[in-house]
PDB file of N, CA and C in Angstrom:
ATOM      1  N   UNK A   1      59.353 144.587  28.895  1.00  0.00           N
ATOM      2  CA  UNK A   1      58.078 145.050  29.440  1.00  0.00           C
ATOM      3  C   UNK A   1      57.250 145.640  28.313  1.00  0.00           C
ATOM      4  N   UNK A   2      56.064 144.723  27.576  1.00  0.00           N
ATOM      5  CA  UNK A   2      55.342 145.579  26.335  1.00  0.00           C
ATOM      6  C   UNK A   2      56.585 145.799  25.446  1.00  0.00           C
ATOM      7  N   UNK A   3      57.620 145.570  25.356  1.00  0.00           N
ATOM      8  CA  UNK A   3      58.473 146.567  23.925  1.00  0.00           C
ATOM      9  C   UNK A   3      58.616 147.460  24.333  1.00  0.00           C
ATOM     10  N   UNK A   4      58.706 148.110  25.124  1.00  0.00           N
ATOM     11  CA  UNK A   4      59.048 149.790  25.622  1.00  0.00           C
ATOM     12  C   UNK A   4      59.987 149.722  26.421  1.00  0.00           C
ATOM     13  N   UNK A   5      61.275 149.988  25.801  1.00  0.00           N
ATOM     14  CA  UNK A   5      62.345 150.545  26.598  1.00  0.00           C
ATOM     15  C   UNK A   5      62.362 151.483  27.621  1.00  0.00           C
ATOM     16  N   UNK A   6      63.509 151.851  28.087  1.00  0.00           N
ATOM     17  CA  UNK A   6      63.920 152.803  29.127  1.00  0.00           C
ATOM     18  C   UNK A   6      63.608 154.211  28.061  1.00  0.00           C
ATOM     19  N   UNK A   7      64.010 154.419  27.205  1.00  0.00           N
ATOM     20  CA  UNK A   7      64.133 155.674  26.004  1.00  0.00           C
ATOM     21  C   UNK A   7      62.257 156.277  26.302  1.00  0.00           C
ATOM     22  N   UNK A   8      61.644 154.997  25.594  1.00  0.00           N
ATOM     23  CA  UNK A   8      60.443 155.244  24.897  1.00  0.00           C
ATOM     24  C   UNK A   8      59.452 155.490  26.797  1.00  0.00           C
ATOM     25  N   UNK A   9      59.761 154.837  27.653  1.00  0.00           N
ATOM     26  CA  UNK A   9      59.173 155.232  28.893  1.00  0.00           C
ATOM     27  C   UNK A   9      59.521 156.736  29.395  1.00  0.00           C
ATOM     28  N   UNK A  10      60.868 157.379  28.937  1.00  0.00           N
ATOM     29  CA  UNK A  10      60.699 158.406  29.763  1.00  0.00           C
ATOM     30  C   UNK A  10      59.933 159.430  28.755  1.00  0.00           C
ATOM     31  N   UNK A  11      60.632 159.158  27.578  1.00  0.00           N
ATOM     32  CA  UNK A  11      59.265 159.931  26.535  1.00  0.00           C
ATOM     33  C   UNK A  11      57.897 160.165  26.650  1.00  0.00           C
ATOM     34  N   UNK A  12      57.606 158.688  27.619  1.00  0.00           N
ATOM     35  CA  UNK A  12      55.754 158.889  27.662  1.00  0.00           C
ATOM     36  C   UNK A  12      55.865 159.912  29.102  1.00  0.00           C
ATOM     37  N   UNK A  13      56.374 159.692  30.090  1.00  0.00           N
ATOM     38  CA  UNK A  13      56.571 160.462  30.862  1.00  0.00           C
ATOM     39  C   UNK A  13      56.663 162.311  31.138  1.00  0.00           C
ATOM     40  N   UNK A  14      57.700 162.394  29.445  1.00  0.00           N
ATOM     41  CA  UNK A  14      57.391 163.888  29.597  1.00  0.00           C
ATOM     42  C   UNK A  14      56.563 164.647  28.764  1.00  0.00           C
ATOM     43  N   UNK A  15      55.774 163.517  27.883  1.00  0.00           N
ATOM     44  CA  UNK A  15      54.718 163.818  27.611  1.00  0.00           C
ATOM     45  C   UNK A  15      53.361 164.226  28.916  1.00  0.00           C
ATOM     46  N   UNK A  16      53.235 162.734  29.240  1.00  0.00           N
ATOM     47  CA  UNK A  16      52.394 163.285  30.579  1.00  0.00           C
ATOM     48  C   UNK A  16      52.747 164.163  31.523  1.00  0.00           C
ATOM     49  N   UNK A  17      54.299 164.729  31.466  1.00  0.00           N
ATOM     50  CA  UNK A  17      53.917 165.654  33.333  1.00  0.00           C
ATOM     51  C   UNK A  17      53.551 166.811  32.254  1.00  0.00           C
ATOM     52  N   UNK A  18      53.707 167.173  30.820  1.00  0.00           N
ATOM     53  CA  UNK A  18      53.553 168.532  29.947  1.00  0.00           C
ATOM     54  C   UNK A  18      52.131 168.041  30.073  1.00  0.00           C
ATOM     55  N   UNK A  19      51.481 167.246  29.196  1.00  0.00           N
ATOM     56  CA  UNK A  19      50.189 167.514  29.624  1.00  0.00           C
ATOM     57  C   UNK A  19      49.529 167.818  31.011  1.00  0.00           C
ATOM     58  N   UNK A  20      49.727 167.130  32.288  1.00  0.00           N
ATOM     59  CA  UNK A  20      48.886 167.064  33.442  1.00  0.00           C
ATOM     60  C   UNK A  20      49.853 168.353  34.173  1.00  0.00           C
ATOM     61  N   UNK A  21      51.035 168.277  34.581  1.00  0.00           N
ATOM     62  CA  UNK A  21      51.362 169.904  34.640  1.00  0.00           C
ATOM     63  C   UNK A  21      52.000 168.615  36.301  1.00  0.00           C
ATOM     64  N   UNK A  22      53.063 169.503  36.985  1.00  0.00           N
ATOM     65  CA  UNK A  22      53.775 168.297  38.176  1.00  0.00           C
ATOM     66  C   UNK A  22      52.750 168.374  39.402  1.00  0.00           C
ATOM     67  N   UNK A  23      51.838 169.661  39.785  1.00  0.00           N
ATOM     68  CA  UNK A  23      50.821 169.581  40.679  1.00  0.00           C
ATOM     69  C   UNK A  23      49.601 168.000  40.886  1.00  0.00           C
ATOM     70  N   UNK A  24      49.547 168.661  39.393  1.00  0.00           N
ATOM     71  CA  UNK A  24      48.381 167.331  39.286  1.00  0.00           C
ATOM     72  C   UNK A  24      48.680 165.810  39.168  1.00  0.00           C
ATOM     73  N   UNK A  25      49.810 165.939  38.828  1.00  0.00           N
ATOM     74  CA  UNK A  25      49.982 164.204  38.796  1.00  0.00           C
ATOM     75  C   UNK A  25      50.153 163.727  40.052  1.00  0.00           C
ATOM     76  N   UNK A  26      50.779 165.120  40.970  1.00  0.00           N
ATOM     77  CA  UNK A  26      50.552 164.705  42.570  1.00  0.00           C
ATOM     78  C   UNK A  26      49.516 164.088  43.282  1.00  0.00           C
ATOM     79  N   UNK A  27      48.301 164.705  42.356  1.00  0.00           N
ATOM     80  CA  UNK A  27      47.055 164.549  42.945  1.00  0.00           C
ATOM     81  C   UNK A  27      46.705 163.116  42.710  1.00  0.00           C
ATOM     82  N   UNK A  28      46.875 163.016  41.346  1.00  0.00           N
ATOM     83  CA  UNK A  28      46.209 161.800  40.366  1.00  0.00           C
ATOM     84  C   UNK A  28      47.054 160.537  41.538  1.00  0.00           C
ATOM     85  N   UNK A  29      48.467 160.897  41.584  1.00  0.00           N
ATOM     86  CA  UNK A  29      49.184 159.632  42.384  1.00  0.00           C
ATOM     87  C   UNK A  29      48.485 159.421  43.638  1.00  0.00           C
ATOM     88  N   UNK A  30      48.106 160.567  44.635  1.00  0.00           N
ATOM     89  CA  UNK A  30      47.622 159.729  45.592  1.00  0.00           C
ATOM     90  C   UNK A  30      46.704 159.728  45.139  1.00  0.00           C
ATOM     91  N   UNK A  31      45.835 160.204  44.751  1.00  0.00           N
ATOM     92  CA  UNK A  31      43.996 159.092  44.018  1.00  0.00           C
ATOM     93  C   UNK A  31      44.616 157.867  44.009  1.00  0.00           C
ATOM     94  N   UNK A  32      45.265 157.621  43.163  1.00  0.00           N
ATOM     95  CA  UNK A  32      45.131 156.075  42.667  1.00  0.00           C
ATOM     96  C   UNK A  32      45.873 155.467  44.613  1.00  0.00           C
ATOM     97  N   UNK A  33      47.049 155.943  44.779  1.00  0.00           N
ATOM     98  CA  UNK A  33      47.356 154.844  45.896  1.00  0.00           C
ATOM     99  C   UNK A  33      46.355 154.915  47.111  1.00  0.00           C
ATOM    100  N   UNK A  34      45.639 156.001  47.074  1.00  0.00           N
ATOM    101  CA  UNK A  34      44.429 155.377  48.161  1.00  0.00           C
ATOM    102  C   UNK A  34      43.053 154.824  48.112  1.00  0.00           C
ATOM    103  N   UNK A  35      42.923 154.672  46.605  1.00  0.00           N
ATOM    104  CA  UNK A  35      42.220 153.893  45.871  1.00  0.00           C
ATOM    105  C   UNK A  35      42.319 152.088  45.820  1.00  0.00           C
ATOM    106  N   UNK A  36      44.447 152.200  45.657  1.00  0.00           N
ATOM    107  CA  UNK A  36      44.584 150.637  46.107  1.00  0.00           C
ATOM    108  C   UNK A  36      44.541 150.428  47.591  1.00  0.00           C
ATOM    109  N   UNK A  37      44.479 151.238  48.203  1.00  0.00           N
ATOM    110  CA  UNK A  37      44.795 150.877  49.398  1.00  0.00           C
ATOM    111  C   UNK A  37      43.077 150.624  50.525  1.00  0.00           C
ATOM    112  N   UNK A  38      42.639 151.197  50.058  1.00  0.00           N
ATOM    113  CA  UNK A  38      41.370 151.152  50.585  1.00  0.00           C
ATOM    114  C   UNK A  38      40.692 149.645  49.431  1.00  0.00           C
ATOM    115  N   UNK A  39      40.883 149.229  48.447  1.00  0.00           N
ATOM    116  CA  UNK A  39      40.414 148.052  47.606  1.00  0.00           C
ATOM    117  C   UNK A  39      41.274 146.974  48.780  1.00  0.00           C
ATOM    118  N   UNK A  40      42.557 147.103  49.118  1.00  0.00           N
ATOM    119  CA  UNK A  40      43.193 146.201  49.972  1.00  0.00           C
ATOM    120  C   UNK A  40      42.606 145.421  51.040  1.00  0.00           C
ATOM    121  N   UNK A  41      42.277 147.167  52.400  1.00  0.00           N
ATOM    122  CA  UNK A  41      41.265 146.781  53.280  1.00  0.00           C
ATOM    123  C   UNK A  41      40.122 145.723  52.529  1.00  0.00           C
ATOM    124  N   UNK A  42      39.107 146.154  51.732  1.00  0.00           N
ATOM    125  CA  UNK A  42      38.049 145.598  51.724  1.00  0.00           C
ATOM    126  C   UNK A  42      38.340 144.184  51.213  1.00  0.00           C
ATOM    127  N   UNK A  43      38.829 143.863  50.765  1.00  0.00           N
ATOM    128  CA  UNK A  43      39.662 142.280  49.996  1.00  0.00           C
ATOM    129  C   UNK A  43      40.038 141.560  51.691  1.00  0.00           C
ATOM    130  N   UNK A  44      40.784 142.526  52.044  1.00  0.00           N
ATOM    131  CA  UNK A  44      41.078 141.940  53.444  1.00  0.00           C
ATOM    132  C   UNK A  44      40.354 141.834  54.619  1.00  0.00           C
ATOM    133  N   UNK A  45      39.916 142.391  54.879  1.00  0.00           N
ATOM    134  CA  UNK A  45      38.604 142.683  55.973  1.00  0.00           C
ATOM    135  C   UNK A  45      37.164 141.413  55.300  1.00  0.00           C
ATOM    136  N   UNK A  46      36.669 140.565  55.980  1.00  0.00           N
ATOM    137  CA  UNK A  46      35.627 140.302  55.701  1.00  0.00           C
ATOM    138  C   UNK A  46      34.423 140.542  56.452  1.00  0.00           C
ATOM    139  N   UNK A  47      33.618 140.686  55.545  1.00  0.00           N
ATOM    140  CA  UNK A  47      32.322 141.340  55.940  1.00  0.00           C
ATOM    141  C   UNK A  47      31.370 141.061  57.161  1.00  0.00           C
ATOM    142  N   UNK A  48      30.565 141.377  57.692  1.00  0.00           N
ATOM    143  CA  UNK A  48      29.602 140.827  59.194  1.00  0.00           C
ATOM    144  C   UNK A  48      28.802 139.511  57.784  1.00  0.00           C
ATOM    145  N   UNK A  49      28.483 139.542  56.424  1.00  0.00           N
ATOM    146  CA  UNK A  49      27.496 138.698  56.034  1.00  0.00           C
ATOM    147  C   UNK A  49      28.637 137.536  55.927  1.00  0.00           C
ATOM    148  N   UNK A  50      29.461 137.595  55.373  1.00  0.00           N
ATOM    149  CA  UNK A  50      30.475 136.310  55.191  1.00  0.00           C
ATOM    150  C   UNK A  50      30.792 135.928  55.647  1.00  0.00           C
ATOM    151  N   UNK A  51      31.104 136.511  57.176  1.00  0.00           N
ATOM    152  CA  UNK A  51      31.472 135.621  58.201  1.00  0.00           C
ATOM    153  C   UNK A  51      30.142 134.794  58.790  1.00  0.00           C
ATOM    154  N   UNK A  52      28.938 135.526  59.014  1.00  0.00           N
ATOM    155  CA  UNK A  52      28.030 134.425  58.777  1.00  0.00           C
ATOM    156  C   UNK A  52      26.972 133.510  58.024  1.00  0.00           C
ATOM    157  N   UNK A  53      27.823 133.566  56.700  1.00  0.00           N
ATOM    158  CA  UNK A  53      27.827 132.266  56.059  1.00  0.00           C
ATOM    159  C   UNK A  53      28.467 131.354  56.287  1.00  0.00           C
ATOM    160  N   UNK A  54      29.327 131.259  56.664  1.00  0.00           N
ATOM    161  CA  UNK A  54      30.557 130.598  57.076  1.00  0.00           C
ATOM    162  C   UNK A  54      30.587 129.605  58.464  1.00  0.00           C
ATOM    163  N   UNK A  55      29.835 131.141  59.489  1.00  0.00           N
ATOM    164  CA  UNK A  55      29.476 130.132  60.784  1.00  0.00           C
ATOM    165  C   UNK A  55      27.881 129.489  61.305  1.00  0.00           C
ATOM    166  N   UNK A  56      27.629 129.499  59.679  1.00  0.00           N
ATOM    167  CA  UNK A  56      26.041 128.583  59.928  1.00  0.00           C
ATOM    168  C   UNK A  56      25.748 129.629  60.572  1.00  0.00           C
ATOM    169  N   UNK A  57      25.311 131.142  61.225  1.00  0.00           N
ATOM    170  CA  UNK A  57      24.400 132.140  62.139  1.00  0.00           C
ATOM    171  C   UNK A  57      23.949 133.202  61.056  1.00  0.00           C
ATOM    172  N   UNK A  58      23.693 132.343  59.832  1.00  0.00           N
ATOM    173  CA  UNK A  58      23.045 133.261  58.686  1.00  0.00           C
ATOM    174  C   UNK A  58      21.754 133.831  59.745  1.00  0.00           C
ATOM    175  N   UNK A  59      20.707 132.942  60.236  1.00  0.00           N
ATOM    176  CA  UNK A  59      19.195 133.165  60.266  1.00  0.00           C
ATOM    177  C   UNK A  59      19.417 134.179  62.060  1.00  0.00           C
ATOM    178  N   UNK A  60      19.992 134.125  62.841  1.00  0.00           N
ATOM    179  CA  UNK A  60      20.680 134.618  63.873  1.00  0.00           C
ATOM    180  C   UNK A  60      20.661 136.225  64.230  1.00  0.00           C
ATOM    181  N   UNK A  61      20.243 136.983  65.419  1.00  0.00           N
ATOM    182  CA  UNK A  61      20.470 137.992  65.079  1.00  0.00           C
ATOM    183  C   UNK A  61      21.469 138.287  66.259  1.00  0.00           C
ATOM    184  N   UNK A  62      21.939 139.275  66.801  1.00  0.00           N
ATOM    185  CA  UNK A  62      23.588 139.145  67.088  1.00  0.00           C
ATOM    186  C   UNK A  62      22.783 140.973  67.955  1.00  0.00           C
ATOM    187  N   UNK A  63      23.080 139.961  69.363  1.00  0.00           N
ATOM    188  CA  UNK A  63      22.557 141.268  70.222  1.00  0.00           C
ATOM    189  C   UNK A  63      24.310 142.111  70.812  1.00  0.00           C
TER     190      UNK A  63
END
């Protein structure tokens, strides 16, 4: 993986929890996983415009 062993990964590791401190990386972790997770929805979910491109009711208005 990159050249980085098991050794040299936990090294970067206790570098980062000394810098960010164990509170904050709590934080930083869920930032990021509800960051992917909400990018998921929207990837997955398609939009009211794409679906009508799709069903020819571009010009259409939708009572």
């Amino acid at each position: 993986m990159f050249g980085l062993g098991m050794p040299e990964l936990i090294i970067i590791m206790v570098i980062v929890l000394m810098i960010f401190g164990a509170g904050r990386l709590s934080e930083i972790g869920g930032a990021i996983g509800k960051g992917i997770k909400s990018f998921k929805r929207s990837v997955n979910e398609p939009d009211a415009a794409g679906i009508a491109e799709k069903s020819g009711t571009q010009g259409e208005k939708v009572s």
